[in-house]
C-alpha atoms as a PDB file:
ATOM      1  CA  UNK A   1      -6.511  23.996   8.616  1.00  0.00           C
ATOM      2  CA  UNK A   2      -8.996  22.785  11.300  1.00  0.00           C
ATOM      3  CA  UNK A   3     -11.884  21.950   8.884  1.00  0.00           C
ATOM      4  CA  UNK A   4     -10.278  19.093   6.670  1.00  0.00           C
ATOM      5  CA  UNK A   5     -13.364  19.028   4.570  1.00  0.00           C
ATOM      6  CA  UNK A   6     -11.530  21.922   2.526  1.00  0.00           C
ATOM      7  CA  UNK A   7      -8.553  20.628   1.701  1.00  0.00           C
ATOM      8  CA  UNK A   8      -8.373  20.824  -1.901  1.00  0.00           C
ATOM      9  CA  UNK A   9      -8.514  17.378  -4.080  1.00  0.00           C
ATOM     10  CA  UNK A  10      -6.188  17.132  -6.460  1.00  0.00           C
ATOM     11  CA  UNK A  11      -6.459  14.859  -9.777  1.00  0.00           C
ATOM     12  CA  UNK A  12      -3.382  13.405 -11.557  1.00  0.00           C
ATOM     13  CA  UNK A  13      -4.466  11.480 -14.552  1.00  0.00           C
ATOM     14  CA  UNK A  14      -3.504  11.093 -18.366  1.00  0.00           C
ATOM     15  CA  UNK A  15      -6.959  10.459 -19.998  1.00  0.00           C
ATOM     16  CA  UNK A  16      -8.673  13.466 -20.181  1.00  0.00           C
ATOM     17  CA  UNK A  17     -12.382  11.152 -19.846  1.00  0.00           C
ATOM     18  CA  UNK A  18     -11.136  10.320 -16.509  1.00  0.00           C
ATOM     19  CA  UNK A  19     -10.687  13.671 -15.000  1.00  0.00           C
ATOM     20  CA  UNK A  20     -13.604  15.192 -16.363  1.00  0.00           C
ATOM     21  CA  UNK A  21     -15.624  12.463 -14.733  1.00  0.00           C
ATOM     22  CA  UNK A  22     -14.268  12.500 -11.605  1.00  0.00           C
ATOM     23  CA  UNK A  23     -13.833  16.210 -11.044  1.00  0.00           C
ATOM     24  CA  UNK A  24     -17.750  16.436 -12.164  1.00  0.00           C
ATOM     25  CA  UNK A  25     -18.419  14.020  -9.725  1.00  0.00           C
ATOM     26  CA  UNK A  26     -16.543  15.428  -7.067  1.00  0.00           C
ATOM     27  CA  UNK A  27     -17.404  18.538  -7.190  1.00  0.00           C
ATOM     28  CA  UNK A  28     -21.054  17.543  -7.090  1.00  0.00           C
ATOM     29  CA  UNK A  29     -20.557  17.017  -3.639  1.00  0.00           C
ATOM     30  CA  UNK A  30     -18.791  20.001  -3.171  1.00  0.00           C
ATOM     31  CA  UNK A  31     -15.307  19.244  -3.077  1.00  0.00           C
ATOM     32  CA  UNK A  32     -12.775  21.773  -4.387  1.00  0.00           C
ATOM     33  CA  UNK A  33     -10.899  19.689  -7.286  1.00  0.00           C
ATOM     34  CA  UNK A  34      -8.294  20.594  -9.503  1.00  0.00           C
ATOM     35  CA  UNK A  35      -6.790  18.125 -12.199  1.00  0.00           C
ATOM     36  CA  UNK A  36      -3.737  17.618 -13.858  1.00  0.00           C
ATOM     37  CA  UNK A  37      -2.309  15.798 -16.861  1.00  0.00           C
ATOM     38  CA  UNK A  38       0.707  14.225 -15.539  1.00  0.00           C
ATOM     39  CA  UNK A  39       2.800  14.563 -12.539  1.00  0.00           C
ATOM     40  CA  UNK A  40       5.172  16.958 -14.107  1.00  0.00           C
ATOM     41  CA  UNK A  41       2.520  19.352 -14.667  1.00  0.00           C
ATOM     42  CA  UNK A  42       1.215  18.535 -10.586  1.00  0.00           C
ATOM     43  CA  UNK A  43       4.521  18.591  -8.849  1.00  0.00           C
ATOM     44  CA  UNK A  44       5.193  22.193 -11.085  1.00  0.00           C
ATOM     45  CA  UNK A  45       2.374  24.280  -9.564  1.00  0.00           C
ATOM     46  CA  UNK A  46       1.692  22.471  -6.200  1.00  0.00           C
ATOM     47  CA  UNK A  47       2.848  23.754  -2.913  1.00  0.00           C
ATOM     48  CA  UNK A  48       3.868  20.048  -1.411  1.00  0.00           C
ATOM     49  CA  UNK A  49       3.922  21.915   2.272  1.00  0.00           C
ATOM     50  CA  UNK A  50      -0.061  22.556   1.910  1.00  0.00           C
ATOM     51  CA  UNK A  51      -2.319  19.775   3.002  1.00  0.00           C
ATOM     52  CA  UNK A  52      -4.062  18.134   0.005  1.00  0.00           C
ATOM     53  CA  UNK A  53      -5.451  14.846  -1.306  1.00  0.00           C
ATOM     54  CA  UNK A  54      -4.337  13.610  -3.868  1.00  0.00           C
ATOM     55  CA  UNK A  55      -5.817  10.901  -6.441  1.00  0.00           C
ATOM     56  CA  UNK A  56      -2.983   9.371  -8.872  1.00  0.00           C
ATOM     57  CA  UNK A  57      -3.066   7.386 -11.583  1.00  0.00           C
ATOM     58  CA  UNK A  58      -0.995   4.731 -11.105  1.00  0.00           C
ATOM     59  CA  UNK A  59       0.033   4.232 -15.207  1.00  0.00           C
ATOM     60  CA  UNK A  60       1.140   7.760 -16.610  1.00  0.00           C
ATOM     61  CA  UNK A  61       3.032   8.785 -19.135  1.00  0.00           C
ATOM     62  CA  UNK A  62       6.630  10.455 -18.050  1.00  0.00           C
ATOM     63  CA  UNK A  63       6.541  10.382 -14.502  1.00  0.00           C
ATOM     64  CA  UNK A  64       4.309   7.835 -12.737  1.00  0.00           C
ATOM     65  CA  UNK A  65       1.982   7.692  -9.859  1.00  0.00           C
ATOM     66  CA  UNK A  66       4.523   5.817  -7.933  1.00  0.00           C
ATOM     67  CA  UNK A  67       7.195   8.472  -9.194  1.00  0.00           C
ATOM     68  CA  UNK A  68       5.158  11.089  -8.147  1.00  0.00           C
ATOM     69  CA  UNK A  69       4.335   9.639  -5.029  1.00  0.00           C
ATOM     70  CA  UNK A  70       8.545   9.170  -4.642  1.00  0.00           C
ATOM     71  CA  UNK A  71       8.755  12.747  -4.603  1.00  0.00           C
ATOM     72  CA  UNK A  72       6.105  13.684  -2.324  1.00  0.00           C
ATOM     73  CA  UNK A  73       7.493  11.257   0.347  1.00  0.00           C
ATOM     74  CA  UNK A  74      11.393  12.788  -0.439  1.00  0.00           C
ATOM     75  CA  UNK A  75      10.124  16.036  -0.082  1.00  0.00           C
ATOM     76  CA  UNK A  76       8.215  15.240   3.527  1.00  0.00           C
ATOM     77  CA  UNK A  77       4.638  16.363   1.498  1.00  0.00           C
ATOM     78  CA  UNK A  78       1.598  17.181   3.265  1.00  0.00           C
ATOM     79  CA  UNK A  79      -0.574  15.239   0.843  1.00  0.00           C
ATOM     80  CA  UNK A  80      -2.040  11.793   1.068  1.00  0.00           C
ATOM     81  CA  UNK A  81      -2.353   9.832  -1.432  1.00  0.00           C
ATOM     82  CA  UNK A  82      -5.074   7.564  -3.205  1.00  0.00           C
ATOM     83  CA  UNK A  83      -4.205   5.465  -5.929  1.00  0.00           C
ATOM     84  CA  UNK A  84      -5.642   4.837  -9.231  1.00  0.00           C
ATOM     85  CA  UNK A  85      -5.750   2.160 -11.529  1.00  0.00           C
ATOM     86  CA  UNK A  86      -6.769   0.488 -14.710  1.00  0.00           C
ATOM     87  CA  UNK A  87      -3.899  -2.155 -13.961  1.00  0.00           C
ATOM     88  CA  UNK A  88      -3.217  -3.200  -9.967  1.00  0.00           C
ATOM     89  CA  UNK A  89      -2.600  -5.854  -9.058  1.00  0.00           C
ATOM     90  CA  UNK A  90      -1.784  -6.792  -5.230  1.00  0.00           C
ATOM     91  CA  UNK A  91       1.757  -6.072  -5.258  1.00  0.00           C
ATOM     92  CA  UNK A  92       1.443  -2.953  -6.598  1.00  0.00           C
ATOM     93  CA  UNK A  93      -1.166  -2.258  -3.958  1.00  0.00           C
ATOM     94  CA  UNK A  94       1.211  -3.511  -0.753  1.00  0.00           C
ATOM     95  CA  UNK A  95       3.767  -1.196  -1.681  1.00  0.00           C
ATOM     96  CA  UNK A  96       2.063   1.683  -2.104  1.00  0.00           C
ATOM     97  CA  UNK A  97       0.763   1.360   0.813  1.00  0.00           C
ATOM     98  CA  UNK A  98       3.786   0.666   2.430  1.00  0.00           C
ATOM     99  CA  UNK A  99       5.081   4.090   1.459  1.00  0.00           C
ATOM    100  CA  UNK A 100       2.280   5.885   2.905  1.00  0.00           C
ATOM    101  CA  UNK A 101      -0.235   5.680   0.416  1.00  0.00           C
ATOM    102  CA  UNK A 102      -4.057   6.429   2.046  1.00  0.00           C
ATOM    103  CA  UNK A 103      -6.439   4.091  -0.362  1.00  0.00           C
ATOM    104  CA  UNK A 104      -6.037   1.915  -3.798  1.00  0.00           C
ATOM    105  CA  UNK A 105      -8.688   1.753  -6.139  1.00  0.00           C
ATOM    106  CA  UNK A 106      -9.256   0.009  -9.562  1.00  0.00           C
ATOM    107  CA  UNK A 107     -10.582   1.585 -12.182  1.00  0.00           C
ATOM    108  CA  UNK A 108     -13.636   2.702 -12.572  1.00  0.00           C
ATOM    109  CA  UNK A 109     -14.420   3.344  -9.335  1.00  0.00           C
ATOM    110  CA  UNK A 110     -17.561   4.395  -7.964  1.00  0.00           C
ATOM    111  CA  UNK A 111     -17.988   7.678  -6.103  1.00  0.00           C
ATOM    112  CA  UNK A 112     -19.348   5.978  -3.110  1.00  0.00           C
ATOM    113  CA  UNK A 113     -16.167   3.688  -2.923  1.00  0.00           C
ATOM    114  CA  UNK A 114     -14.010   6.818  -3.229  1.00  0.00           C
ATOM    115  CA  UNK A 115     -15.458   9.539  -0.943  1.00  0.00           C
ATOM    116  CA  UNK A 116     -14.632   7.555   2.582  1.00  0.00           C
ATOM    117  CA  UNK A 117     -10.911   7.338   0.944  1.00  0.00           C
ATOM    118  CA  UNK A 118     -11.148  11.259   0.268  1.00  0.00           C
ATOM    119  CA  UNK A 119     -12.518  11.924   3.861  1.00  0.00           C
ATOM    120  CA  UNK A 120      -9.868  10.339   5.025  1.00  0.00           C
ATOM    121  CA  UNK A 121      -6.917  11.592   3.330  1.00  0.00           C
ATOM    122  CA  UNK A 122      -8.119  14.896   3.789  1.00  0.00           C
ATOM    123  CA  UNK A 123      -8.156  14.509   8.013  1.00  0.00           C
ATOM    124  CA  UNK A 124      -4.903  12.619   7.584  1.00  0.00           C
ATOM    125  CA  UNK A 125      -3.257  15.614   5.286  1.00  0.00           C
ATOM    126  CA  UNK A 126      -4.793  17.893   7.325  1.00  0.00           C
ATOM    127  CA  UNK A 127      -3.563  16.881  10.980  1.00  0.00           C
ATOM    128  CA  UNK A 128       0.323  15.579   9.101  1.00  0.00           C
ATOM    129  CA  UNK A 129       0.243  19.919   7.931  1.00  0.00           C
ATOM    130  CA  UNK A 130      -0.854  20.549  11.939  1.00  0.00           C
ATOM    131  CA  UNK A 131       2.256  18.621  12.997  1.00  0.00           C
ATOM    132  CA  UNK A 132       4.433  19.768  10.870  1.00  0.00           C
ATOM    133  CA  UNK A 133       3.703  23.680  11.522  1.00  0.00           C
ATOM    134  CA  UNK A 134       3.693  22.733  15.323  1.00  0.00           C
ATOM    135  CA  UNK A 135       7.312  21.127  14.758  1.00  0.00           C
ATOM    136  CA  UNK A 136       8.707  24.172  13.397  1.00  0.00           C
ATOM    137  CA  UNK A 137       7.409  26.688  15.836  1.00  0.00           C
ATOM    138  CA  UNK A 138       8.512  24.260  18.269  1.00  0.00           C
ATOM    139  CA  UNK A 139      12.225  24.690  16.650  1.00  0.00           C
ATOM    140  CA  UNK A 140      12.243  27.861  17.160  1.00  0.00           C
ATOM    141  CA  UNK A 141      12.114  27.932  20.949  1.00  0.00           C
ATOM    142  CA  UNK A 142      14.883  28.379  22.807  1.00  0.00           C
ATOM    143  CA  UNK A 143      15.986  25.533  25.456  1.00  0.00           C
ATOM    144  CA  UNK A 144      15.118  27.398  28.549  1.00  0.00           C
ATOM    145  CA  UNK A 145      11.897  27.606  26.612  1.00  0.00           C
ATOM    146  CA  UNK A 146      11.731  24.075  25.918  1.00  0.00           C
ATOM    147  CA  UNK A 147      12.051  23.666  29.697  1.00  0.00           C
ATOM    148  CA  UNK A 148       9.215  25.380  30.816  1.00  0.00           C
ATOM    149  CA  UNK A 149       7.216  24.095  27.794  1.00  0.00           C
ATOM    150  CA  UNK A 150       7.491  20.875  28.949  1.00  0.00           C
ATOM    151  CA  UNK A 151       6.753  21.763  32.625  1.00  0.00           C
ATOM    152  CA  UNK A 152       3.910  23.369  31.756  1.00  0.00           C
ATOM    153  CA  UNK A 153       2.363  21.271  29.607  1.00  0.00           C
ATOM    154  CA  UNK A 154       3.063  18.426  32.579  1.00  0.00           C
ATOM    155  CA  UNK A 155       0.461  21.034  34.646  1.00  0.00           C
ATOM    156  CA  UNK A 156       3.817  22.062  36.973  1.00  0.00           C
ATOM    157  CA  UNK A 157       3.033  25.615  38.209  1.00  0.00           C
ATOM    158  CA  UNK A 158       4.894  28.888  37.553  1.00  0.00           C
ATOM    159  CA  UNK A 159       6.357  29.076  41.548  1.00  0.00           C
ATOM    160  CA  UNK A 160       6.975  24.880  41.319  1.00  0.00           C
ATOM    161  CA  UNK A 161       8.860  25.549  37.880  1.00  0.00           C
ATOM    162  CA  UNK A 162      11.292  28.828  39.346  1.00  0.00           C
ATOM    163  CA  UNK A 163      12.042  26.556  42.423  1.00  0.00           C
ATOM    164  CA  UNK A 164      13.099  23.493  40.005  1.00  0.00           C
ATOM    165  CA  UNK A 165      15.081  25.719  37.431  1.00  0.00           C
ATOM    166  CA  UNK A 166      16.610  28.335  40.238  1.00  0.00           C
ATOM    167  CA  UNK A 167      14.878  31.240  38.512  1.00  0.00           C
ATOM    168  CA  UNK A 168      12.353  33.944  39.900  1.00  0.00           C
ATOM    169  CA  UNK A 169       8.716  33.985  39.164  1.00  0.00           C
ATOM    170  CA  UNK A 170       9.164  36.943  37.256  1.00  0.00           C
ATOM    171  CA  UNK A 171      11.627  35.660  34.862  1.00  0.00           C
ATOM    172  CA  UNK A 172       9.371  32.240  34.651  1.00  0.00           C
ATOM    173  CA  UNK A 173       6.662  34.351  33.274  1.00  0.00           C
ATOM    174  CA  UNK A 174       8.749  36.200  30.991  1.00  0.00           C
ATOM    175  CA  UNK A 175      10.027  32.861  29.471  1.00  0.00           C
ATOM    176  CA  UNK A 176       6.722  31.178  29.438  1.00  0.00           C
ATOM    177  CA  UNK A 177       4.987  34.280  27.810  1.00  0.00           C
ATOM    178  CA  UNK A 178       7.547  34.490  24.945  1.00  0.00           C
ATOM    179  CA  UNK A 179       7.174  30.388  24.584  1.00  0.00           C
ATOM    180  CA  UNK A 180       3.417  30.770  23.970  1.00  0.00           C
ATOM    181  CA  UNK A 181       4.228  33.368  21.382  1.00  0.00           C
ATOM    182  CA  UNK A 182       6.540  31.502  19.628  1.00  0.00           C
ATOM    183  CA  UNK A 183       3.977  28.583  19.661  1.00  0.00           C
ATOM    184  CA  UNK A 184       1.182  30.439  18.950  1.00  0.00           C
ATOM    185  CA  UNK A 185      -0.443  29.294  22.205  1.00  0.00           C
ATOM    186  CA  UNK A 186      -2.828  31.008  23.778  1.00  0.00           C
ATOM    187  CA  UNK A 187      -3.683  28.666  26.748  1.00  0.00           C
ATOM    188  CA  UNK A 188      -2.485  25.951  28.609  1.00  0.00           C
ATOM    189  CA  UNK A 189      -4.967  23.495  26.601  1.00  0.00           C
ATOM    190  CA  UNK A 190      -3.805  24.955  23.017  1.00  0.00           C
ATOM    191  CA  UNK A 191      -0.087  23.904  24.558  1.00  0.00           C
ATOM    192  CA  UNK A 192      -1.203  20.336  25.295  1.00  0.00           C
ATOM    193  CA  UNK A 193      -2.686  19.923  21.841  1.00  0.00           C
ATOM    194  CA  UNK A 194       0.924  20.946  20.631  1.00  0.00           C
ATOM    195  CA  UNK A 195       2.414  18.614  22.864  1.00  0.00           C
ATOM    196  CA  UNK A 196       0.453  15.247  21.599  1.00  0.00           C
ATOM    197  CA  UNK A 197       0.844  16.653  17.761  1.00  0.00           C
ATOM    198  CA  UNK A 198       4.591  17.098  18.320  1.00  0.00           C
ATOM    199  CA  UNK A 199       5.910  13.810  20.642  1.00  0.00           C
ATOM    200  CA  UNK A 200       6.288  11.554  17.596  1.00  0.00           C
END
């Protein structure tokens, strides 16, 4: 998803008050927002490989935020996370952050406090989905593939890369053809931008 700005916001709180608020808010500057009673009901009907952003009340009922926020890290999730609460204190902050969490805010929070947090968690969701769909296309390529993928992407041309692997032209272009399918590259800058998504 290039344009982050759509990635979908996603509200996990218990009181009702609260999500009605914020999702009025919210969507008054025309973000898409769909809320949630409590993480059971999120983590049922959420695809966790989709980019999202995801506000969570800390305090909930059944699972917590931080439970919910267990899962999504077990299960490698797309989503970033901004934290909600009525009850932080600074410990509770420092390790959500430490496990990944984008932004913690007390409640009530102000819309102007929270839409930087949402900006960013949106770009960040959006670029981890990127790097994730770039990995597994990547898996996919064979290792002759992987060869001239990272020959290519080093700006080695087609004759330099048959002389270093012992192959003909011909059957460098064959290779590098089916690599850019696989990638879904269509040029040797889209390869690039796979190669700096994919390197860590």
């Amino acid at each position: 998803m290039d344009n982050h700005s759509e990635v979908p916001v996603y509200l996990v709180d218990d009181d009702h008050s609260v999500r009605e608020a914020l999702r009025y808010v919210l969507e008054g500057y025309g973000l898409k927002v769909v809320d949630f009673d409590s993480g059971e009901a999120f983590l049922d009907q959420i695809n966790l490989s989709q980019p999202g952003c995801l506000i969570l009340d800390s305090r909930m009922p059944g699972l917590s935020g931080q439970d919910v926020h267990q899962k999504l890290n077990q299960n490698d999730a797309c989503l970033d996370v901004i934290f909600l609460t009525g009850h932080g204190d600074m410990p509770m902050a420092i390790k959500a952050f430490r496990e990944g969490a984008c932004d913690f805010h007390q409640k009530p929070v102000r819309a102007a406090d929270l839409l930087p947090s949402i900006e960013k968690a949106q770009l960040n969701s959006a670029v981890r989905s990127q790097k994730q769909s770039c990995k597994k296309r990547f898996d996919t390529l064979t290792e002759r593939e992987r060869q001239l993928f990272e020959l290519v992407v080093k700006g080695v041309i087609n004759k330099q890369i048959a002389d270093q692997l012992c192959i003909s032209v011909r059957t460098v272009e064959v290779h590098r053809s089916k690599m850019m399918e696989r990638l879904g590259a269509s040029n040797i800058t889209e390869l690039i931008k796979i190669a700096e998504l994919i390197k860590d």
